[in-house]
N, C-alpha and C. Protein backbone atom coordinates (compact mmCIF):
# COMPACT_ATOMS: atom_id res chain seq x y z
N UNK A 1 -17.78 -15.86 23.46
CA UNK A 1 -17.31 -16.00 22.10
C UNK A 1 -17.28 -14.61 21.48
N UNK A 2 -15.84 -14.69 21.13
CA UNK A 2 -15.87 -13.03 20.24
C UNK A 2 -16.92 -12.92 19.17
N UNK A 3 -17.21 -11.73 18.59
CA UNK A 3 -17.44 -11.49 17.41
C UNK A 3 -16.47 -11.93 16.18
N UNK A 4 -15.69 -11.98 16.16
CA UNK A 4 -14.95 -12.34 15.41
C UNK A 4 -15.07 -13.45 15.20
N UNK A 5 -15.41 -15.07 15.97
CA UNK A 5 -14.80 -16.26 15.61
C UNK A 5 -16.50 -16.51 15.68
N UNK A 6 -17.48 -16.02 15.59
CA UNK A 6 -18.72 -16.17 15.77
C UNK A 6 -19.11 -17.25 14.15
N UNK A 7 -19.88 -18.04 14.46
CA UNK A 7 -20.07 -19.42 13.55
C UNK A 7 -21.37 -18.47 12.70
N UNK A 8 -21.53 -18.10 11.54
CA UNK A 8 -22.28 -17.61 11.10
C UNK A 8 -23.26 -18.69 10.42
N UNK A 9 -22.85 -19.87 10.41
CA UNK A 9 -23.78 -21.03 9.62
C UNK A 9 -23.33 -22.47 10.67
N UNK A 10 -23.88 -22.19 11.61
CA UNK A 10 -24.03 -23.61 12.40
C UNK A 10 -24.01 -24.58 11.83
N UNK A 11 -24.61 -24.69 10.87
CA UNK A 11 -25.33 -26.60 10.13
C UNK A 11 -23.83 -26.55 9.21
N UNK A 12 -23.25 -25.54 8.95
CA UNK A 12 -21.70 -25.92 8.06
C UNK A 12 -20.89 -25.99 9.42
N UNK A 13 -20.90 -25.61 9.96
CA UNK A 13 -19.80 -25.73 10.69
C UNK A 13 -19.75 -27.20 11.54
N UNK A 14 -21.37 -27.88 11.85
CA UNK A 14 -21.72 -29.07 12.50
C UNK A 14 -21.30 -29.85 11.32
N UNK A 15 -21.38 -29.64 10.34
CA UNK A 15 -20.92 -31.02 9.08
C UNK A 15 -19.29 -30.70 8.78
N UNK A 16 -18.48 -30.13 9.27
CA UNK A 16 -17.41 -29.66 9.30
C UNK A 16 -16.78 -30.58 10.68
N UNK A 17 -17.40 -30.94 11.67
CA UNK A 17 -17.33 -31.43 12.58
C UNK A 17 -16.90 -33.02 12.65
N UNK A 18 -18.18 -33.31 11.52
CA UNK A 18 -18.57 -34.72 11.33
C UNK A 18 -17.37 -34.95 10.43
N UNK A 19 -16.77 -34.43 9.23
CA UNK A 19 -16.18 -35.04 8.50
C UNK A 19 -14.90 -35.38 9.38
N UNK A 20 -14.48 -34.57 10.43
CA UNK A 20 -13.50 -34.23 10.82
C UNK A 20 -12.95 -35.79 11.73
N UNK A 21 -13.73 -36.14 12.39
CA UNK A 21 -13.94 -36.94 12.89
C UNK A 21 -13.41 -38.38 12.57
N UNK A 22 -14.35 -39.15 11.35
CA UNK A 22 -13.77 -40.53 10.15
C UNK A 22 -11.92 -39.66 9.43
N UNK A 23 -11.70 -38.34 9.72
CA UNK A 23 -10.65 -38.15 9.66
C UNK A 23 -9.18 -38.41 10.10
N UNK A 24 -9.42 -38.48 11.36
CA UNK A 24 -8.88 -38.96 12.10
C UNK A 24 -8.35 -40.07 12.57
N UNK A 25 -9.44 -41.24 12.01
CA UNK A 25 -9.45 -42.75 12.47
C UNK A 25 -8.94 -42.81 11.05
N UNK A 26 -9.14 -42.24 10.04
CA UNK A 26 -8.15 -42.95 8.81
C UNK A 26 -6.51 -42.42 8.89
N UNK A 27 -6.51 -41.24 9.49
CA UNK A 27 -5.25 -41.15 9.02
C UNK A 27 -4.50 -42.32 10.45
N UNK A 28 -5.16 -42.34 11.38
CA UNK A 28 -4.42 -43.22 12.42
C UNK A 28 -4.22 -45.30 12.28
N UNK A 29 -5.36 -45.22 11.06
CA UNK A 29 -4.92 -46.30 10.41
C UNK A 29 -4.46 -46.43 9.59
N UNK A 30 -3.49 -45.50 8.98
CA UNK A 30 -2.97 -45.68 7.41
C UNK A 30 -1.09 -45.82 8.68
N UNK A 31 -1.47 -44.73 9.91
CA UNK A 31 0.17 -44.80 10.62
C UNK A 31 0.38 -46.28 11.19
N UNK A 32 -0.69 -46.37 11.40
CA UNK A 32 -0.70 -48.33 12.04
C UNK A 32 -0.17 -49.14 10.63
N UNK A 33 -0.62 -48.85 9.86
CA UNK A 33 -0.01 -49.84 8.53
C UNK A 33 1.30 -49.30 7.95
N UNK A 34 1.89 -48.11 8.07
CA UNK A 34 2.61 -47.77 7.75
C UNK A 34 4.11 -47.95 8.74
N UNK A 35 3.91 -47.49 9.90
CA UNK A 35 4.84 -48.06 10.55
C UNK A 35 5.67 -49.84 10.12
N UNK A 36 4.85 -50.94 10.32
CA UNK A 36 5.64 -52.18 9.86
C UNK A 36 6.49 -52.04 8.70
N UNK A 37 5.76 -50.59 7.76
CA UNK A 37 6.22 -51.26 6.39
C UNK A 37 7.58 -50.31 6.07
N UNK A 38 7.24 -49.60 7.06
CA UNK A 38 8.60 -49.08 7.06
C UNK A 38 9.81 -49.39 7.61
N UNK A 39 9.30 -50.03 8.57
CA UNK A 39 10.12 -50.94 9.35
C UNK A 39 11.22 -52.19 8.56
N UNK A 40 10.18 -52.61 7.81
CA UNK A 40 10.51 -53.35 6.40
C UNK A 40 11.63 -53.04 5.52
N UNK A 41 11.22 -52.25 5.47
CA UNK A 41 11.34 -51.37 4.09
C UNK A 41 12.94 -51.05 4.85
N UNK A 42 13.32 -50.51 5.55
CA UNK A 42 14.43 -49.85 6.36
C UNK A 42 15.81 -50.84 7.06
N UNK A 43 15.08 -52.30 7.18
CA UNK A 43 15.73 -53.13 7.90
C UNK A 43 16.16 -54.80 7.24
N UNK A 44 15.57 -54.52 6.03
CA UNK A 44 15.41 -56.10 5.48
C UNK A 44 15.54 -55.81 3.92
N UNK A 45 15.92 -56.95 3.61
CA UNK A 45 16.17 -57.26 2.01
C UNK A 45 15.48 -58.48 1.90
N UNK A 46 15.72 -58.84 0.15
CA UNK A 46 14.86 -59.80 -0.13
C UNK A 46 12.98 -59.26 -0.31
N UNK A 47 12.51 -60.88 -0.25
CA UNK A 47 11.00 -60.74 -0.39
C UNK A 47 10.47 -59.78 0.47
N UNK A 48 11.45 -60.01 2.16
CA UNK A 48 10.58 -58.52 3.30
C UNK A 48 10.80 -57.43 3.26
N UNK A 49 11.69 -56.81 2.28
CA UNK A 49 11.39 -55.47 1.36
C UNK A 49 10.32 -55.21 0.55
N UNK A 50 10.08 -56.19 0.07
CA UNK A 50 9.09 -56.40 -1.04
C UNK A 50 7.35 -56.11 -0.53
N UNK A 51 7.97 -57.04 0.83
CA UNK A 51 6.63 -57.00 1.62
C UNK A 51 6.41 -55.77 2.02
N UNK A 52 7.36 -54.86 2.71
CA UNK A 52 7.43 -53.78 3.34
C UNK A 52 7.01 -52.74 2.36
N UNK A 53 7.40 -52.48 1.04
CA UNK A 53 7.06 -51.93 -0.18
C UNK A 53 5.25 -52.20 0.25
N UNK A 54 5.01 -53.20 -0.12
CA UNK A 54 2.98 -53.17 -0.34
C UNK A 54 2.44 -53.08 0.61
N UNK A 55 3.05 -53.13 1.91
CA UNK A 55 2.50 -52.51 3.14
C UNK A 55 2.17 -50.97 2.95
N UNK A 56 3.45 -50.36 2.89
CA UNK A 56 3.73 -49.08 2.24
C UNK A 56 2.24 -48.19 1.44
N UNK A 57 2.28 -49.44 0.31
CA UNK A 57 1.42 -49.01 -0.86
C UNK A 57 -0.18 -48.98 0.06
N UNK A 58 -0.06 -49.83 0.77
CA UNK A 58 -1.87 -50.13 1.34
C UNK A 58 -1.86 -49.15 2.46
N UNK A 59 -1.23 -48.32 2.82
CA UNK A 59 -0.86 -47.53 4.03
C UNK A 59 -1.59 -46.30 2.69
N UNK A 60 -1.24 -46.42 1.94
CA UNK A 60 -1.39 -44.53 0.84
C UNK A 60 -2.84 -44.50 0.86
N UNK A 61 -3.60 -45.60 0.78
CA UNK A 61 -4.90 -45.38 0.35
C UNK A 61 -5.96 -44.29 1.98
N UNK A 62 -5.64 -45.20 3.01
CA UNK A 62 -6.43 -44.27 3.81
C UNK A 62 -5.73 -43.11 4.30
N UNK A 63 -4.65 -42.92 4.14
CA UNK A 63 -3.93 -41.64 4.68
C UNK A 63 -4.33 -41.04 3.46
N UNK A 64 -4.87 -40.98 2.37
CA UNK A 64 -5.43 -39.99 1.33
C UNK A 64 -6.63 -39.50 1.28
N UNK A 65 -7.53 -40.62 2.09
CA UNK A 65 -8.71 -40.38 2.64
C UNK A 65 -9.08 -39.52 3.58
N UNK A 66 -8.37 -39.88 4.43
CA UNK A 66 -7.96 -38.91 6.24
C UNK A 66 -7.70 -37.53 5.71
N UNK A 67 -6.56 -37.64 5.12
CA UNK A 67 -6.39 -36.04 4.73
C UNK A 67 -7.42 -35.24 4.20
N UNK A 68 -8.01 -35.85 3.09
CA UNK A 68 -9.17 -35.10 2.35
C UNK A 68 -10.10 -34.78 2.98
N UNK A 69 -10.42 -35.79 4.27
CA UNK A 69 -11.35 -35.40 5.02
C UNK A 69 -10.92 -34.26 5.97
N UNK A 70 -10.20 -34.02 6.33
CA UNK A 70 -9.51 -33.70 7.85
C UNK A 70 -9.48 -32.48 6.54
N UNK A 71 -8.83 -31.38 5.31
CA UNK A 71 -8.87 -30.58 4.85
C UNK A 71 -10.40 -30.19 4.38
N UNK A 72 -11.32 -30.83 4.01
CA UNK A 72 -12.33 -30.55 3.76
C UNK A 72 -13.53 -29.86 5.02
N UNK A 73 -12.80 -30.76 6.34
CA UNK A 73 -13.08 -30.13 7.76
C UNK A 73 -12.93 -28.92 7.56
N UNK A 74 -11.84 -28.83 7.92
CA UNK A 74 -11.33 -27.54 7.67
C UNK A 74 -12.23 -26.70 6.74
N UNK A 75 -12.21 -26.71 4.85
CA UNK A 75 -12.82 -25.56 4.42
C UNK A 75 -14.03 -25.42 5.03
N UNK A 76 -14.92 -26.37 5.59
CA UNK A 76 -16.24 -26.64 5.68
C UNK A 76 -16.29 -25.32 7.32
N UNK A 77 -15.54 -26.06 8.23
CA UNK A 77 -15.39 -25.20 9.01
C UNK A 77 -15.37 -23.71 9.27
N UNK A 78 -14.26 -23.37 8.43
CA UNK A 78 -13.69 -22.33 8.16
C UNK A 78 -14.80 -20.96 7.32
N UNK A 79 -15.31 -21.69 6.49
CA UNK A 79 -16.35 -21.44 5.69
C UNK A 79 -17.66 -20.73 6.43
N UNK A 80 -18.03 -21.56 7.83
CA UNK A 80 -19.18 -21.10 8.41
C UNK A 80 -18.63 -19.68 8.57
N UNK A 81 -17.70 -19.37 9.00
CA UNK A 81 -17.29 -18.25 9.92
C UNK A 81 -17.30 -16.72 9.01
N UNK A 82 -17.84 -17.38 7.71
CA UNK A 82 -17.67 -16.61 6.46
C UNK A 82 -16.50 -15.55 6.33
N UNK A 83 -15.28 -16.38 6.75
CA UNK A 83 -13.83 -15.73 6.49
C UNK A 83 -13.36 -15.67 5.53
N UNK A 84 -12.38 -14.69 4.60
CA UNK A 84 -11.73 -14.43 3.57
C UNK A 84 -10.59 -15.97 3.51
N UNK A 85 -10.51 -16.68 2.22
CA UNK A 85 -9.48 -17.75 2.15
C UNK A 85 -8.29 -16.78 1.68
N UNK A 86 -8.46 -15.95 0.77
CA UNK A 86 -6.77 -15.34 0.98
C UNK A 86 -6.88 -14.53 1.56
């Protein structure tokens, strides 16, 4: 391991790890719910638009989760290495 990419705070960079992780499984369940509803949404009129629409909507909640986590990885990560953000 270079000097350069050297983890200067282990215990941030191990909780950087962890978040990273429930990151992943949300954003891969928001694509599992999102796929049908797009499907919906793309191919049908009537009520199975409608349906496809609140599929849609219940798809936003954990893909907002995932992300926050999966970016918070990141600063948390990034952070040990005590690197400049700009």
């Amino acid at each position: 391991m270079s000097s350069r990419n050297a983890v200067a705070e282990p215990d941030l960079e191990r909780m950087g790890r962890r978040l990273g992780r429930p990151g992943w499984w949300f954003v891969v369940l928001s694509a599992v719910l999102a796929v049908p509803g797009v499907v919906l949404v793309a191919f049908t009129h009537s009520w199975a638009l409608a349906l496809g629409v609140v599929i849609l909507a219940l798809a936003v909640g954990p893909a907002l989760v995932g992300v926050a986590l999966l970016l918070s990885s990141l600063v948390a990560r990034w952070s040990a290495r005590h690197k400049s953000f700009a």
